[in-house]
C-alpha atoms as a PDB file:
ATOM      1  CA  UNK A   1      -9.829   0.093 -15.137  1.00  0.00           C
ATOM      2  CA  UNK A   2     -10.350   1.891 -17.961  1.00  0.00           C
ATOM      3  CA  UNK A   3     -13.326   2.449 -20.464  1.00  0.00           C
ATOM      4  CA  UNK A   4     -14.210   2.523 -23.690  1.00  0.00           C
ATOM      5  CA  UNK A   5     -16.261   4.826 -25.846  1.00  0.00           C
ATOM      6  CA  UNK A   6     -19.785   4.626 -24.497  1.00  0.00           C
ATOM      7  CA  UNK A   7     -22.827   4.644 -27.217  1.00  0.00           C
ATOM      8  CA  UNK A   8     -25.139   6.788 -24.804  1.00  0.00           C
ATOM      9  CA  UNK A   9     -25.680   8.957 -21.636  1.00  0.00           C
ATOM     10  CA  UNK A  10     -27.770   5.877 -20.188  1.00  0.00           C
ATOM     11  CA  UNK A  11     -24.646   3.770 -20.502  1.00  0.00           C
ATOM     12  CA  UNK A  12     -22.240   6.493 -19.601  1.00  0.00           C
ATOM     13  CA  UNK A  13     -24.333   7.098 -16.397  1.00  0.00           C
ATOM     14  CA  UNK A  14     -24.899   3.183 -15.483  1.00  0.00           C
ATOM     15  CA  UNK A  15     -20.958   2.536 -15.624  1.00  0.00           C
ATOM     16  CA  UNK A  16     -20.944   5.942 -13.182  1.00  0.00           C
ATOM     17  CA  UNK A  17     -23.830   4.023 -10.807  1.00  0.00           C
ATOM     18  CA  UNK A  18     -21.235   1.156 -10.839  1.00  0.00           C
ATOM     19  CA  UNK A  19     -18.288   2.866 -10.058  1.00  0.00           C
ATOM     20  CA  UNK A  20     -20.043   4.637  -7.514  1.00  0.00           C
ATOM     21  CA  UNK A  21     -21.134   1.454  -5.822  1.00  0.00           C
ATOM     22  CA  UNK A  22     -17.434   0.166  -5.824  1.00  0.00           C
ATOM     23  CA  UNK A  23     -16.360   3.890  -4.421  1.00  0.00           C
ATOM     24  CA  UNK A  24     -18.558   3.368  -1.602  1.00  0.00           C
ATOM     25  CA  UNK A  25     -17.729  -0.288  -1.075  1.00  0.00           C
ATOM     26  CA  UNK A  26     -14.248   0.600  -0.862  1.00  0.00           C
ATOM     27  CA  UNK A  27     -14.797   3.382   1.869  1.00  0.00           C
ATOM     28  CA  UNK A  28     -16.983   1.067   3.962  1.00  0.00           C
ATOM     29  CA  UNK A  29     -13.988  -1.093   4.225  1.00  0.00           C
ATOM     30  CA  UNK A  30     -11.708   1.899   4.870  1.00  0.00           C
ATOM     31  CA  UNK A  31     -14.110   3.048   7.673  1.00  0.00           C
ATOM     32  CA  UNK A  32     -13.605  -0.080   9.541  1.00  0.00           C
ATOM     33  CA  UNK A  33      -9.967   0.330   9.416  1.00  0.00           C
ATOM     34  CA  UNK A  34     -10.112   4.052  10.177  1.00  0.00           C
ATOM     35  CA  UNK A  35     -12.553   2.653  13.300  1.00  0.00           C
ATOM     36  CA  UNK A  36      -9.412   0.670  14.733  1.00  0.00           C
ATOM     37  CA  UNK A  37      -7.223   3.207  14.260  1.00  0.00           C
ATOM     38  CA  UNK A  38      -7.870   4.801  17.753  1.00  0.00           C
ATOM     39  CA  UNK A  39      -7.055   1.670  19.635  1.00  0.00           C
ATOM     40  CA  UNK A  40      -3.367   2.660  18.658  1.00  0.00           C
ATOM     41  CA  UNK A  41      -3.137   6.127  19.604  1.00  0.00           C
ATOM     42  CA  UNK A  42      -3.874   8.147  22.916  1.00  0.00           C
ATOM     43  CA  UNK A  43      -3.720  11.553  22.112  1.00  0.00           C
ATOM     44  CA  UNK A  44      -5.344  13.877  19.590  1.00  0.00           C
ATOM     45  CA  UNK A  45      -1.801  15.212  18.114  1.00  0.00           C
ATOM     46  CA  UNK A  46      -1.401  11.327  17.344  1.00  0.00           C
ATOM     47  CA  UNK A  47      -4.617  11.715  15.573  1.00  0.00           C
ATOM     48  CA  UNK A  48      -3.629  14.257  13.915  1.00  0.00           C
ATOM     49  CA  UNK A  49      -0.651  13.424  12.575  1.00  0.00           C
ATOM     50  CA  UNK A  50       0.322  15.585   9.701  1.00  0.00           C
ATOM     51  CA  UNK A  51       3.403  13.763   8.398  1.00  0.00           C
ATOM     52  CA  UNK A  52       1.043  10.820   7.659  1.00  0.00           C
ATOM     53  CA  UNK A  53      -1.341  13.241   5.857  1.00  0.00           C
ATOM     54  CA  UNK A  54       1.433  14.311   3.858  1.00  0.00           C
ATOM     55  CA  UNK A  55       2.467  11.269   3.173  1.00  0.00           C
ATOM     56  CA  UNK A  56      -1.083   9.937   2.113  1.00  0.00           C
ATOM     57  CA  UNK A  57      -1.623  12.954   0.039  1.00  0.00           C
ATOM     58  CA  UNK A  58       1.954  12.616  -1.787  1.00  0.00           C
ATOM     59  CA  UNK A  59       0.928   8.478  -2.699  1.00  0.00           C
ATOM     60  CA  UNK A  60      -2.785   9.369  -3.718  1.00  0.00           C
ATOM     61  CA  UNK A  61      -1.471  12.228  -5.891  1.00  0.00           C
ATOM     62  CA  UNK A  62       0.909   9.878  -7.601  1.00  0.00           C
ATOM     63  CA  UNK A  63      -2.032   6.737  -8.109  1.00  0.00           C
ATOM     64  CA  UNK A  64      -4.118   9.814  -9.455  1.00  0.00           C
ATOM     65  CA  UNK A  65      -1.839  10.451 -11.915  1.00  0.00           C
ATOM     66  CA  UNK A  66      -1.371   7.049 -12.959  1.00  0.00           C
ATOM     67  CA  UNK A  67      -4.798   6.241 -13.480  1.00  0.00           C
ATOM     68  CA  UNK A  68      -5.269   9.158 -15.552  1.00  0.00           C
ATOM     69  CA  UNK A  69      -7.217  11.186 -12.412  1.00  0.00           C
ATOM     70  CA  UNK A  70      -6.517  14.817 -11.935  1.00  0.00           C
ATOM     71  CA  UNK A  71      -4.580  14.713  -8.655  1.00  0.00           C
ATOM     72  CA  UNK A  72      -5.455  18.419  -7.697  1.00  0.00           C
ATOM     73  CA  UNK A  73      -9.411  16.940  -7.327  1.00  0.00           C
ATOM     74  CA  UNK A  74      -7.958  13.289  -5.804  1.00  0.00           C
ATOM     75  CA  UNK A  75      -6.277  15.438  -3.140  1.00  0.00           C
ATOM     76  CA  UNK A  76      -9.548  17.890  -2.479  1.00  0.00           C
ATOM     77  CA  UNK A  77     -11.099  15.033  -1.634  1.00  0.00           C
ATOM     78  CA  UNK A  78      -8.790  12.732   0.387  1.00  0.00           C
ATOM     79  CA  UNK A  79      -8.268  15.795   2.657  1.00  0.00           C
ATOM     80  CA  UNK A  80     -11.991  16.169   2.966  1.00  0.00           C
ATOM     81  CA  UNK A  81     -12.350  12.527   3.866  1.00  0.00           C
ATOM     82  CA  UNK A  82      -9.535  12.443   6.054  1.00  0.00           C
ATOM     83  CA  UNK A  83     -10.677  14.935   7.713  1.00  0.00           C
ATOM     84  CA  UNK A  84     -13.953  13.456   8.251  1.00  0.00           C
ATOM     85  CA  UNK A  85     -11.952  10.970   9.866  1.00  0.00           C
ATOM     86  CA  UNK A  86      -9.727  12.395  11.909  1.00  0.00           C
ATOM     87  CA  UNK A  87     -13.045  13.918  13.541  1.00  0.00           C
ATOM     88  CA  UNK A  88     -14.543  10.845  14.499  1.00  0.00           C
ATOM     89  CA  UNK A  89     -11.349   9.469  15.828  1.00  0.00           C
ATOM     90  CA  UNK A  90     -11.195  12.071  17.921  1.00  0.00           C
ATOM     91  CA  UNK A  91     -14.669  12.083  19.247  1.00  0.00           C
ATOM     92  CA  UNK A  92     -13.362   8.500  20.038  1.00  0.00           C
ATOM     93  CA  UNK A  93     -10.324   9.232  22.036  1.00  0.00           C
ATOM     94  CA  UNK A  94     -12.309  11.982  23.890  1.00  0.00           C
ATOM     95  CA  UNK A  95     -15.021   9.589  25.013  1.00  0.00           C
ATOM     96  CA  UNK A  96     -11.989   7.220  26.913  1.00  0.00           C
END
C-alpha cells in the first residue's frame, strides 16, 4: 500500500510502528508454516534445498520491485530469515 506525503516525523514514524506490527504479524504466521515444514522432509539436504531458495529469492526480488522496494535489501533479508529458518528446521530433524 502506498503512502502519501506525511506532515511530520511523529506521523512518519507511527505509520513505521504500524507497518512494523503488520511485518511481524505476517512472520508469526510464516513461522507456523516454516514449523510444519519438517514433517515433510527427512534429511538436512531436503532442508536445505537451494533450488527453492533460488526460487524464493528470484519471486521476492520481483514483488520488491513491484512495490517500489529495493530488491538488493528485500533479498539481504529473506536470506537472513531463511536462514534463520533453515536452522531451526534442522535442529528439528536432528532431534527425530
Amino acid at each position: 500500500m502506498a503512502t502519501g506525503e506525511y506532515a511530520s516525523l511523529d506521523e512518519v514514524r507511527a505509520a513505521i510502528d504500524r507497518i512494523d506490527g503488520e511485518i511481524v504479524r505476517l512472520l508469526g504466521e510464516r513461522s507456523a508454516c516454516v514449523a510444519q515444514v519438517p514433517r515433510f522432509k527427512a534429511t538436512p539436504e531436503d532442508v536445505q534445498a537451494p533450488a527453492r531458495v533460488e526460487q524464493v529469492i528470484a519471486r521476492v526480488r520481483a514483488l520488491a520491485a513491484e512495490h517500489g522496494a529495493d530488491p538488493d535489501l528485500v533479498e539481504r533479508l529473506y536470506r537472513t530469515m531463511i536462514a534463520g529458518f533453515i536452522e531451526y528446521e534442522l535442529r528439528v530433524i536432528a532431534r527425530r
